[in-house]
PDB file of N, CA and C in Angstrom:
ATOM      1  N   UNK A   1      70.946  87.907 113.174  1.00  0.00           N
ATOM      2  CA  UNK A   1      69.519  87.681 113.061  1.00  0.00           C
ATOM      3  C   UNK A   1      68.813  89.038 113.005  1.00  0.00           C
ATOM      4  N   UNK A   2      67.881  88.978 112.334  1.00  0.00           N
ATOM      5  CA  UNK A   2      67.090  90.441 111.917  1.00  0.00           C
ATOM      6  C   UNK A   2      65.445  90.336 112.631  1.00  0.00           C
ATOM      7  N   UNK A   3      65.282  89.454 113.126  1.00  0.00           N
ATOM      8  CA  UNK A   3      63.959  89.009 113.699  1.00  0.00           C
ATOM      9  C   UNK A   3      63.256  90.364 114.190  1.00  0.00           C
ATOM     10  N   UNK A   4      62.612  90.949 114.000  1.00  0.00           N
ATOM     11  CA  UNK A   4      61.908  92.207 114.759  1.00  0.00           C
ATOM     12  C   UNK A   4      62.838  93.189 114.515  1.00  0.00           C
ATOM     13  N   UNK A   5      63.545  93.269 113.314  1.00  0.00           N
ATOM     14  CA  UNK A   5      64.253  94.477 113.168  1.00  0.00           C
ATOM     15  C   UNK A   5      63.814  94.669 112.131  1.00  0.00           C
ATOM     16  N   UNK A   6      63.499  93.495 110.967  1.00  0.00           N
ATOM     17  CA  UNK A   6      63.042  94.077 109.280  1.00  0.00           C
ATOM     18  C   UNK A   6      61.942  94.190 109.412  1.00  0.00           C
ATOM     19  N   UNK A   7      60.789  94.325 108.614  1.00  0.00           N
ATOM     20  CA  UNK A   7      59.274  94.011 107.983  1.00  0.00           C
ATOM     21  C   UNK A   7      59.658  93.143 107.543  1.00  0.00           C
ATOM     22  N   UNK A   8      58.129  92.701 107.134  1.00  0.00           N
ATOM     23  CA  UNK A   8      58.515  91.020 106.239  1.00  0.00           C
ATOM     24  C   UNK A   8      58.785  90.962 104.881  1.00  0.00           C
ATOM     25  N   UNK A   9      58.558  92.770 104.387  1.00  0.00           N
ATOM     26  CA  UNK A   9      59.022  92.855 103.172  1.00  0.00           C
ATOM     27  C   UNK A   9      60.524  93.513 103.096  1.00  0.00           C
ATOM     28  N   UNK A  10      61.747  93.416 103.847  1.00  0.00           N
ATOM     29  CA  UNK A  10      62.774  93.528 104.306  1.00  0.00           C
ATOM     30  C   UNK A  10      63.157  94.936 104.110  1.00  0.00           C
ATOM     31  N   UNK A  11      62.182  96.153 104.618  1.00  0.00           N
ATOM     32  CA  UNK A  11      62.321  97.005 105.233  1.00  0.00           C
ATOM     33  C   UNK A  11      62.356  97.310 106.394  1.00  0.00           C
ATOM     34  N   UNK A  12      63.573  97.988 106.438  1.00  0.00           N
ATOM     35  CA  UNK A  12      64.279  98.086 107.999  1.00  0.00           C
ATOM     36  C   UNK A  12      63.026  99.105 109.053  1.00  0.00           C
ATOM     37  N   UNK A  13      63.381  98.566 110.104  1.00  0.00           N
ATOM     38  CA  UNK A  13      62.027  99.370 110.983  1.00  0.00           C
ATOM     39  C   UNK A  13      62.861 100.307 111.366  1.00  0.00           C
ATOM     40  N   UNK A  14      62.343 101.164 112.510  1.00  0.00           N
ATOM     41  CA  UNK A  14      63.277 102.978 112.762  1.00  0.00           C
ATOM     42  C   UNK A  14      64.535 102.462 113.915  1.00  0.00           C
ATOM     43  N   UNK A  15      64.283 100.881 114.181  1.00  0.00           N
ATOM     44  CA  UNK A  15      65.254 100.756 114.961  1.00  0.00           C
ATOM     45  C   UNK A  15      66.678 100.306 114.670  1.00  0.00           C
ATOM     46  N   UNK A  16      66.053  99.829 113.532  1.00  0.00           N
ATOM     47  CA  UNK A  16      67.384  99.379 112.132  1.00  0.00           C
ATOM     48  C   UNK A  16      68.771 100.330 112.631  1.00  0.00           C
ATOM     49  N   UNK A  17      68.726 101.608 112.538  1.00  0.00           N
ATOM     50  CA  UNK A  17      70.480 102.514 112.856  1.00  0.00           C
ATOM     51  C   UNK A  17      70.936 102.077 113.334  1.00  0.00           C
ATOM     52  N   UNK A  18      70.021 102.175 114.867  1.00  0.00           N
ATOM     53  CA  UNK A  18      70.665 102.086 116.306  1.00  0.00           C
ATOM     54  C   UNK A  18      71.293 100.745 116.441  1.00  0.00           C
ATOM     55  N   UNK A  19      70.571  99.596 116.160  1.00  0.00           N
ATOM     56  CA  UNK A  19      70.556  98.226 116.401  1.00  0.00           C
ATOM     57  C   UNK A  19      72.087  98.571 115.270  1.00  0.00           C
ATOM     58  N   UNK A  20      71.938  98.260 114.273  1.00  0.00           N
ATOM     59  CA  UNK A  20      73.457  98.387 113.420  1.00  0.00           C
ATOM     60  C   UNK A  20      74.758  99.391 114.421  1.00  0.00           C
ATOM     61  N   UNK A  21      74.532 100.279 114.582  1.00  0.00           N
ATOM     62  CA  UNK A  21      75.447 101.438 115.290  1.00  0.00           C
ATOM     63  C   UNK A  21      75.988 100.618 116.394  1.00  0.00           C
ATOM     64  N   UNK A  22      75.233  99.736 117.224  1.00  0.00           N
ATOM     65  CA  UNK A  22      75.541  98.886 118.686  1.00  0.00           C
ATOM     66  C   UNK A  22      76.227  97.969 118.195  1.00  0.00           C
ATOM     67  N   UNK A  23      75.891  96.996 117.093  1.00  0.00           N
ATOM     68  CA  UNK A  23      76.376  96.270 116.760  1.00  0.00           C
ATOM     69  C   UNK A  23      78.173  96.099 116.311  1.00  0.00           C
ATOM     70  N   UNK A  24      78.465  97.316 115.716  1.00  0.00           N
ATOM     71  CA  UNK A  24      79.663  97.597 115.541  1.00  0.00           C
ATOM     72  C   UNK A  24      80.804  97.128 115.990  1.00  0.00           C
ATOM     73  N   UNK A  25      82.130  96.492 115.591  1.00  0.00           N
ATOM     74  CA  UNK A  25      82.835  95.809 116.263  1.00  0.00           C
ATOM     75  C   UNK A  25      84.195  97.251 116.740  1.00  0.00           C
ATOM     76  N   UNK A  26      84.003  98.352 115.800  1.00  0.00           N
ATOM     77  CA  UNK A  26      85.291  99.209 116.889  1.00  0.00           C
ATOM     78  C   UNK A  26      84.488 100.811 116.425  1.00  0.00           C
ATOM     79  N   UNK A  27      84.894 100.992 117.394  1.00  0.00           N
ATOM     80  CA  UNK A  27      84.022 102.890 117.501  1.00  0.00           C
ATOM     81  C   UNK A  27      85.687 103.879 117.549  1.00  0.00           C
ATOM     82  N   UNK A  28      84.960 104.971 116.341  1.00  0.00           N
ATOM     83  CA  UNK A  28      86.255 105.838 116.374  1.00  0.00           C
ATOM     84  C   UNK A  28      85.475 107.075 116.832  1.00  0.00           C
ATOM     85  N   UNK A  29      86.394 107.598 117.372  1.00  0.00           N
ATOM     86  CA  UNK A  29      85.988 109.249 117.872  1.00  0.00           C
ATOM     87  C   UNK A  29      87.077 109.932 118.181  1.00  0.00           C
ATOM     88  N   UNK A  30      87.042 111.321 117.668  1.00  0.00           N
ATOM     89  CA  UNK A  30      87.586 112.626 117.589  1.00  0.00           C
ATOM     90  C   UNK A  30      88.242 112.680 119.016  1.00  0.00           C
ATOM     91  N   UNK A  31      89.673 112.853 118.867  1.00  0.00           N
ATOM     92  CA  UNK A  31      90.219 113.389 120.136  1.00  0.00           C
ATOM     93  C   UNK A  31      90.936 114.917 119.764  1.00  0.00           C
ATOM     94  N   UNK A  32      91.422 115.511 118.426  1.00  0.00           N
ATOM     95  CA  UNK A  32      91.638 116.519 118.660  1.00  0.00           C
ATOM     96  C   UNK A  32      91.744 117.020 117.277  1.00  0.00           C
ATOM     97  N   UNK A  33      90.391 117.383 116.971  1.00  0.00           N
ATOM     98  CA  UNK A  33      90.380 117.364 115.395  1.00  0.00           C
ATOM     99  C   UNK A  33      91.449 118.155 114.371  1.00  0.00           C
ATOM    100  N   UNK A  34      91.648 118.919 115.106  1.00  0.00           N
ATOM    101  CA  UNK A  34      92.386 120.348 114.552  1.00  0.00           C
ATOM    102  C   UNK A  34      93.732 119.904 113.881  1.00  0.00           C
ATOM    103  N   UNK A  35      93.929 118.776 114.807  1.00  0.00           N
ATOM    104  CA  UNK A  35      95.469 117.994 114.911  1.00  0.00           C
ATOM    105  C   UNK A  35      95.367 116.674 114.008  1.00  0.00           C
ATOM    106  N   UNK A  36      93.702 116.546 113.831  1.00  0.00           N
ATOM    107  CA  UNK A  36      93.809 114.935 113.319  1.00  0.00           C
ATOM    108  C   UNK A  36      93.646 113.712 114.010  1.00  0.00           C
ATOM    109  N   UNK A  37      93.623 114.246 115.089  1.00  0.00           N
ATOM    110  CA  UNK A  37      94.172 112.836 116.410  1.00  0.00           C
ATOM    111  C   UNK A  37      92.687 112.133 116.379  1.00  0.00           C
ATOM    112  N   UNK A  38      92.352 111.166 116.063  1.00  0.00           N
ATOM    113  CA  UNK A  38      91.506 110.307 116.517  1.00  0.00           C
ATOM    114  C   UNK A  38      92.006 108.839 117.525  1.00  0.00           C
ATOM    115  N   UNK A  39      90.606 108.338 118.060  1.00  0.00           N
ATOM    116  CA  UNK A  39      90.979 107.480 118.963  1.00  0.00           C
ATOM    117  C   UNK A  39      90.181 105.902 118.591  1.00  0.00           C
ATOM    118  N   UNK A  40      90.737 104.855 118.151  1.00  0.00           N
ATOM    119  CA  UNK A  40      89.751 103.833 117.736  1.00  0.00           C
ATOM    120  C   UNK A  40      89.831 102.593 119.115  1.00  0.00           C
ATOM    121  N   UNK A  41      88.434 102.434 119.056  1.00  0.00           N
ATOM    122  CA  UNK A  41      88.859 101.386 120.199  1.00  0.00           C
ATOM    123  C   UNK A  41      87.845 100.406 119.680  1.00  0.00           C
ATOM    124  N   UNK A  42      88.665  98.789 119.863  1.00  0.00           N
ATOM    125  CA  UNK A  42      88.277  97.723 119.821  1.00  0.00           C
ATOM    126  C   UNK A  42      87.408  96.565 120.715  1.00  0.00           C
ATOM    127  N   UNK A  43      85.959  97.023 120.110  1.00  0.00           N
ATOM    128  CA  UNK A  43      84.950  96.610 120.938  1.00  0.00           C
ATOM    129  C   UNK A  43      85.045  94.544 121.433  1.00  0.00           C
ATOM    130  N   UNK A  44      85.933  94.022 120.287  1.00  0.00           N
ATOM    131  CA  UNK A  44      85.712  92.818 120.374  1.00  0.00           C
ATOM    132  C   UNK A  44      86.570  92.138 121.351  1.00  0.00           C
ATOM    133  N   UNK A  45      86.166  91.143 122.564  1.00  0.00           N
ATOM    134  CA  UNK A  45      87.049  90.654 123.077  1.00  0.00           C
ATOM    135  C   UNK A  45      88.389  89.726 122.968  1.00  0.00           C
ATOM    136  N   UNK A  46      88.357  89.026 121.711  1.00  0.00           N
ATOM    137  CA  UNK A  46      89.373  87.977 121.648  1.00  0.00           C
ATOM    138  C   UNK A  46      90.092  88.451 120.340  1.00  0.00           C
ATOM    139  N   UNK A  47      89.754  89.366 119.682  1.00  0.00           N
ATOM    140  CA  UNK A  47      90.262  89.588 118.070  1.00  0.00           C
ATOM    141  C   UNK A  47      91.174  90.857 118.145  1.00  0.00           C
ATOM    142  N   UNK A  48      92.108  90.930 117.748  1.00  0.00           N
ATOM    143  CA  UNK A  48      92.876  92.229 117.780  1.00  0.00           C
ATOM    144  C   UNK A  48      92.696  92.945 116.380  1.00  0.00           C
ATOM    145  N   UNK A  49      92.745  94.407 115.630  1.00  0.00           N
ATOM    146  CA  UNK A  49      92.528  94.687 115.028  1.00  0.00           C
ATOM    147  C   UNK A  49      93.292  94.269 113.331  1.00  0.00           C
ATOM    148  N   UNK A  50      94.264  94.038 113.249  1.00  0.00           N
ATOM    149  CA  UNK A  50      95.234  93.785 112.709  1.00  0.00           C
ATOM    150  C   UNK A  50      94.770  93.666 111.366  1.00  0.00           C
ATOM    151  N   UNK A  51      93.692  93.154 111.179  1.00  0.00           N
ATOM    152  CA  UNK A  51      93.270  92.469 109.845  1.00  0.00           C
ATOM    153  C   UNK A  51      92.523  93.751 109.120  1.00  0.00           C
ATOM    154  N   UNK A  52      92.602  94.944 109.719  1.00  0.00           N
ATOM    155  CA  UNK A  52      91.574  96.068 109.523  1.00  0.00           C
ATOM    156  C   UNK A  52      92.229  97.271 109.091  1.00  0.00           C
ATOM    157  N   UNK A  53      91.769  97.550 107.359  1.00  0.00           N
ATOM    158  CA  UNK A  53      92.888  98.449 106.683  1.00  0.00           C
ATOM    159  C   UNK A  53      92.024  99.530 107.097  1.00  0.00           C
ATOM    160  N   UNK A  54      92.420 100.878 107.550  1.00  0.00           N
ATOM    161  CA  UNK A  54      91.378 102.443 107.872  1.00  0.00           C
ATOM    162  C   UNK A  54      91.570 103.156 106.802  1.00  0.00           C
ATOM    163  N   UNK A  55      90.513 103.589 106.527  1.00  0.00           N
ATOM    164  CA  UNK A  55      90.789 104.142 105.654  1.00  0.00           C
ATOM    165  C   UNK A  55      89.635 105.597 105.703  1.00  0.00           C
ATOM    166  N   UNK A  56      90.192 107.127 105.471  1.00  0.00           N
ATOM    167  CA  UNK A  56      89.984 108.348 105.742  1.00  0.00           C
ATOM    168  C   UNK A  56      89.501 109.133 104.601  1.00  0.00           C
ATOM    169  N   UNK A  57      88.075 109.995 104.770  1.00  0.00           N
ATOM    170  CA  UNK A  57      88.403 111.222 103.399  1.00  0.00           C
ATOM    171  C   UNK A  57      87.363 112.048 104.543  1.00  0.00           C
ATOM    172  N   UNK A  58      88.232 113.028 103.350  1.00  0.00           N
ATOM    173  CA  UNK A  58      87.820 114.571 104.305  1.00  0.00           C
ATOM    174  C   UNK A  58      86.645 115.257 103.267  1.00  0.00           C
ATOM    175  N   UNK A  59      85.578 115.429 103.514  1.00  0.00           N
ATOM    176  CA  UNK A  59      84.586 116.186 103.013  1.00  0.00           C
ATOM    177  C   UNK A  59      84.407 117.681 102.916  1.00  0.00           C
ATOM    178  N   UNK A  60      84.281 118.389 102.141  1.00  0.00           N
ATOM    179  CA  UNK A  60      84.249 119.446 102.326  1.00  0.00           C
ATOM    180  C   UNK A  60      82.630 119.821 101.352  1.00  0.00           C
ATOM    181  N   UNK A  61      81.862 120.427 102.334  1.00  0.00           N
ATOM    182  CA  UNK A  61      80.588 120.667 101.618  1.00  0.00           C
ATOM    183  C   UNK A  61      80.091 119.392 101.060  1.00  0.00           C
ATOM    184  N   UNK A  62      80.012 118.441 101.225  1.00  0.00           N
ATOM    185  CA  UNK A  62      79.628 117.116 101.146  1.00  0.00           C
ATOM    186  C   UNK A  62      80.467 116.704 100.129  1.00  0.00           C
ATOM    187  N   UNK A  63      81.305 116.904  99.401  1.00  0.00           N
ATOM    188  CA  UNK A  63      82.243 116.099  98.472  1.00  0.00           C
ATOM    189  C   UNK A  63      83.728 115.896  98.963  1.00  0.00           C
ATOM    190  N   UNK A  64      84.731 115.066  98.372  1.00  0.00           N
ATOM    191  CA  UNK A  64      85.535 114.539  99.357  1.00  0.00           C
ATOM    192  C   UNK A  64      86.842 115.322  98.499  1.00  0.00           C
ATOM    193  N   UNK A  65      87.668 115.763  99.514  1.00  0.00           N
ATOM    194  CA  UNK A  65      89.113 116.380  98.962  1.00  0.00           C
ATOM    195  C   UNK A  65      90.183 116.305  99.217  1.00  0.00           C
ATOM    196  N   UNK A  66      90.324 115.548 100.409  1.00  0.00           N
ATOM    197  CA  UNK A  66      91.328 114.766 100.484  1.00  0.00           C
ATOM    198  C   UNK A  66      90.942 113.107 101.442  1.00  0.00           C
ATOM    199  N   UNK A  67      92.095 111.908 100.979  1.00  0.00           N
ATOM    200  CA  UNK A  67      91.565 110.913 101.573  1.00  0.00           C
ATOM    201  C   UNK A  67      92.633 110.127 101.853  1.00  0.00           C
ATOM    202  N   UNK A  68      92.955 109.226 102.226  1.00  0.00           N
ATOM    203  CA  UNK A  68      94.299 108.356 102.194  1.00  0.00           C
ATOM    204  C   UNK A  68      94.006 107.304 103.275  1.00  0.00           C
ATOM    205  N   UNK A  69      94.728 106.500 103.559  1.00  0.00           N
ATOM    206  CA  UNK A  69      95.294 105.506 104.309  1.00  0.00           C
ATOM    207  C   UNK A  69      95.992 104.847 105.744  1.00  0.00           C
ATOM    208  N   UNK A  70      95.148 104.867 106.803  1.00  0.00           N
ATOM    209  CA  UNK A  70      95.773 104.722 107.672  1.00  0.00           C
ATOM    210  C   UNK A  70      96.979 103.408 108.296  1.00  0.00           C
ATOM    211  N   UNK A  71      96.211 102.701 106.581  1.00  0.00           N
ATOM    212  CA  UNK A  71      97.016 101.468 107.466  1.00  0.00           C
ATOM    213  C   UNK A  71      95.704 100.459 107.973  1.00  0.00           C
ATOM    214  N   UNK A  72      97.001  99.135 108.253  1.00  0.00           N
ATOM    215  CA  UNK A  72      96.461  98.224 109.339  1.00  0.00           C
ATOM    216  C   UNK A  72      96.645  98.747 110.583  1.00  0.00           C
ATOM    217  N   UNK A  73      95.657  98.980 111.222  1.00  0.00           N
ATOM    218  CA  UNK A  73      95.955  99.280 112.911  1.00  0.00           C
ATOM    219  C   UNK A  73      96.158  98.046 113.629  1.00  0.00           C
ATOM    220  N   UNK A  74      96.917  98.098 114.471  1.00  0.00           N
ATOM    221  CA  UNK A  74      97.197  96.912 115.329  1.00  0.00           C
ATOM    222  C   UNK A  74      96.202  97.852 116.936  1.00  0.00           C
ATOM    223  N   UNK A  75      95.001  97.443 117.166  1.00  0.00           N
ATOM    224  CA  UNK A  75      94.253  97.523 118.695  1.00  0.00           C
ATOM    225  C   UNK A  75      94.380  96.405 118.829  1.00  0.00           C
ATOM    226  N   UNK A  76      94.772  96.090 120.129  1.00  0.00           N
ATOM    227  CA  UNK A  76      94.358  95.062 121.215  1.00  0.00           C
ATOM    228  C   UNK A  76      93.041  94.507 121.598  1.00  0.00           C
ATOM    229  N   UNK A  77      91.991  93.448 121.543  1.00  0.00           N
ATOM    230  CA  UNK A  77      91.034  93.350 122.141  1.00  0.00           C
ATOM    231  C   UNK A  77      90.858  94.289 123.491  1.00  0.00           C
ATOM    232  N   UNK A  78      89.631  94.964 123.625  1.00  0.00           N
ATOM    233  CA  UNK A  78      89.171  95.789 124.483  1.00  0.00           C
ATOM    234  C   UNK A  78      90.308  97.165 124.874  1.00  0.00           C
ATOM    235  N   UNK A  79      90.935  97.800 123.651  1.00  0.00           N
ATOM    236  CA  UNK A  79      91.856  98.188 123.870  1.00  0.00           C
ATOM    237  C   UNK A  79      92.055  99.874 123.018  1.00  0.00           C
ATOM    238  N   UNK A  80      92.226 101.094 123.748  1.00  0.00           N
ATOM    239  CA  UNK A  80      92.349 102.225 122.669  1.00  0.00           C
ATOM    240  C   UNK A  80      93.260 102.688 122.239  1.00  0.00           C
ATOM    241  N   UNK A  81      93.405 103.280 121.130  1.00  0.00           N
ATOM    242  CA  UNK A  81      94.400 103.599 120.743  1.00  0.00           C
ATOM    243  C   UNK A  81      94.325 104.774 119.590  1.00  0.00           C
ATOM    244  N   UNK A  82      95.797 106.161 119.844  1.00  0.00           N
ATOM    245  CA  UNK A  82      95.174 107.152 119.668  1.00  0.00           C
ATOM    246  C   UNK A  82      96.139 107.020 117.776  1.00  0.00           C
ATOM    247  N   UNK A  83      95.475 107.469 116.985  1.00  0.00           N
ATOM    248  CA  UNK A  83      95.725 107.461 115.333  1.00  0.00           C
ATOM    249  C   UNK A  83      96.260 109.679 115.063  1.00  0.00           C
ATOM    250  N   UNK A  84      97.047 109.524 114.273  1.00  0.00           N
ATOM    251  CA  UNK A  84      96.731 111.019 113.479  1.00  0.00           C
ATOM    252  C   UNK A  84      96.615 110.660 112.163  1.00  0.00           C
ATOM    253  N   UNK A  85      95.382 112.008 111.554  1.00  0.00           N
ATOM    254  CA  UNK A  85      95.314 111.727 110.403  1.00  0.00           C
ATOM    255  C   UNK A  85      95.804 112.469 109.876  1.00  0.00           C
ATOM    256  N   UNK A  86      96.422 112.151 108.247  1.00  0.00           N
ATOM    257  CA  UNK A  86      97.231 113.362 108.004  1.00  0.00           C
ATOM    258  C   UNK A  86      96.487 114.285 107.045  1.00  0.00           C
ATOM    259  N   UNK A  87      96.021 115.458 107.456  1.00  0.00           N
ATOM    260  CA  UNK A  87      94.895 116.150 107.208  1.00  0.00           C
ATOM    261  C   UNK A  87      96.110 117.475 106.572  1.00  0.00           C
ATOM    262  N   UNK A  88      95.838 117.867 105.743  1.00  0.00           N
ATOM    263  CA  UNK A  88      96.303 119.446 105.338  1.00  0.00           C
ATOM    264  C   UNK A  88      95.536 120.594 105.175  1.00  0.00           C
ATOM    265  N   UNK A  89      95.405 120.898 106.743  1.00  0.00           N
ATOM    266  CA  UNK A  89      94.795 121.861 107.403  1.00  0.00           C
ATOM    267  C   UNK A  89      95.287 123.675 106.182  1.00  0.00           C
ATOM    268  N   UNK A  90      96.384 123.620 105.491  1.00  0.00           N
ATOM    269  CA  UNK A  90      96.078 124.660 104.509  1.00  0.00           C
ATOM    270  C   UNK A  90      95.072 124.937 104.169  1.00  0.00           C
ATOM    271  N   UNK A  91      94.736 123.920 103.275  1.00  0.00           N
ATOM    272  CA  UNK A  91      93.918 123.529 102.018  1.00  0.00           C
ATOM    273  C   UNK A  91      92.300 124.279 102.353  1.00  0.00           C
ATOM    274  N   UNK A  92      91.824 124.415 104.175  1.00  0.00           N
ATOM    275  CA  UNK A  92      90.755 123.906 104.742  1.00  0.00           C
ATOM    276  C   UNK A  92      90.084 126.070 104.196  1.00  0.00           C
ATOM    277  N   UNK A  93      89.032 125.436 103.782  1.00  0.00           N
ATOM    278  CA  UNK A  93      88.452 126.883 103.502  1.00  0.00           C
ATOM    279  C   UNK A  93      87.801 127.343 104.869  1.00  0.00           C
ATOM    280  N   UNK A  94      87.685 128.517 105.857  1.00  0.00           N
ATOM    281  CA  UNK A  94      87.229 128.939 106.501  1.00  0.00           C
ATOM    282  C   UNK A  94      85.257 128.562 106.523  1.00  0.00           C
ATOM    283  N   UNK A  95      84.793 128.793 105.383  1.00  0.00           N
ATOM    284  CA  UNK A  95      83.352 129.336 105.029  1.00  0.00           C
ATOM    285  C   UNK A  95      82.579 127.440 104.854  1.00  0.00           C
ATOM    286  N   UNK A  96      83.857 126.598 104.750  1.00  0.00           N
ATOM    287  CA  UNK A  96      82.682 125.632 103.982  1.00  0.00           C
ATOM    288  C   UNK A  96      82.465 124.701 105.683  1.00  0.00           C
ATOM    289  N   UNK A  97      82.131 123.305 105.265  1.00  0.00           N
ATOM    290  CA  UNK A  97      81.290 122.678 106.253  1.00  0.00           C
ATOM    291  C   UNK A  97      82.505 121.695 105.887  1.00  0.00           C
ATOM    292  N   UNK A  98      83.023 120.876 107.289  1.00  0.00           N
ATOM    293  CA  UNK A  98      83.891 119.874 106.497  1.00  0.00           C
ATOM    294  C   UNK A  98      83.400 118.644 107.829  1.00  0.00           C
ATOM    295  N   UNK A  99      83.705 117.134 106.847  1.00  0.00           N
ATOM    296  CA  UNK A  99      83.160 115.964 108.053  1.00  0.00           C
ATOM    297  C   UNK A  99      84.239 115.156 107.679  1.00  0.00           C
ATOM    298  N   UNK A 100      84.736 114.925 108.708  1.00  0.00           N
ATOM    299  CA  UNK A 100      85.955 113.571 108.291  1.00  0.00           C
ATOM    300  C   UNK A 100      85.613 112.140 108.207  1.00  0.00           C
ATOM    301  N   UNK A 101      85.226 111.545 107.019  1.00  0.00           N
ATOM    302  CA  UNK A 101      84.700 110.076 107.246  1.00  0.00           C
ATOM    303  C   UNK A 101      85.565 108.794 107.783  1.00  0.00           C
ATOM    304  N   UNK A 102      85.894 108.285 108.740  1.00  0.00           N
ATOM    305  CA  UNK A 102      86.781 106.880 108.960  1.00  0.00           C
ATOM    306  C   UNK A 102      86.201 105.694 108.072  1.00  0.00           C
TER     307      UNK A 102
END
């Protein structure tokens, strides 16, 4: 339900992110970037992840240069679990800006 989140002309109000961001059924975050290691954990109680292909690209200066496939993850309801990505830290230019998208 969007009740007090759109306008009535179905522009999102400033609370639109946040409300989406909460909503989210699994949150990933950085455990050791250098290495790749991320950590995804499964916000939903009764559903295990299984059905959920991940999928990775690496940005460099806002365009993407490398990307690939993590797979189906198998998380457990309410459950974390740590991923590596396979990143080729060669490749990585000192000077540019890089963001890893999940």
């Amino acid at each position: 339900c969007m009740n007090g989140i759109m306008l009535p002309d179905l522009q999102p109000k400033p609370q639109y992110n946040e409300v989406k961001k909460v909503y989210q059924n699994v949150e990933v975050k950085a455990v050791n970037i250098e290495k790749g290691e991320i950590e995804i954990f499964n916000k939903q109680y009764f559903t295990d992840l299984g059905d959920y292909n991940v999928l990775w690209t690496l940005l460099q200066d806002g365009r993407p240069v490398q990307q690939g496939s993590l797979g189906h993850v198998d998380v457990a309801p309410r459950e974390r679990k740590t991923f590596t990505v396979p990143l080729n830290p060669a490749t990585l230019e000192p000077a540019s800006e890089y963001f890893l998208r999940i």
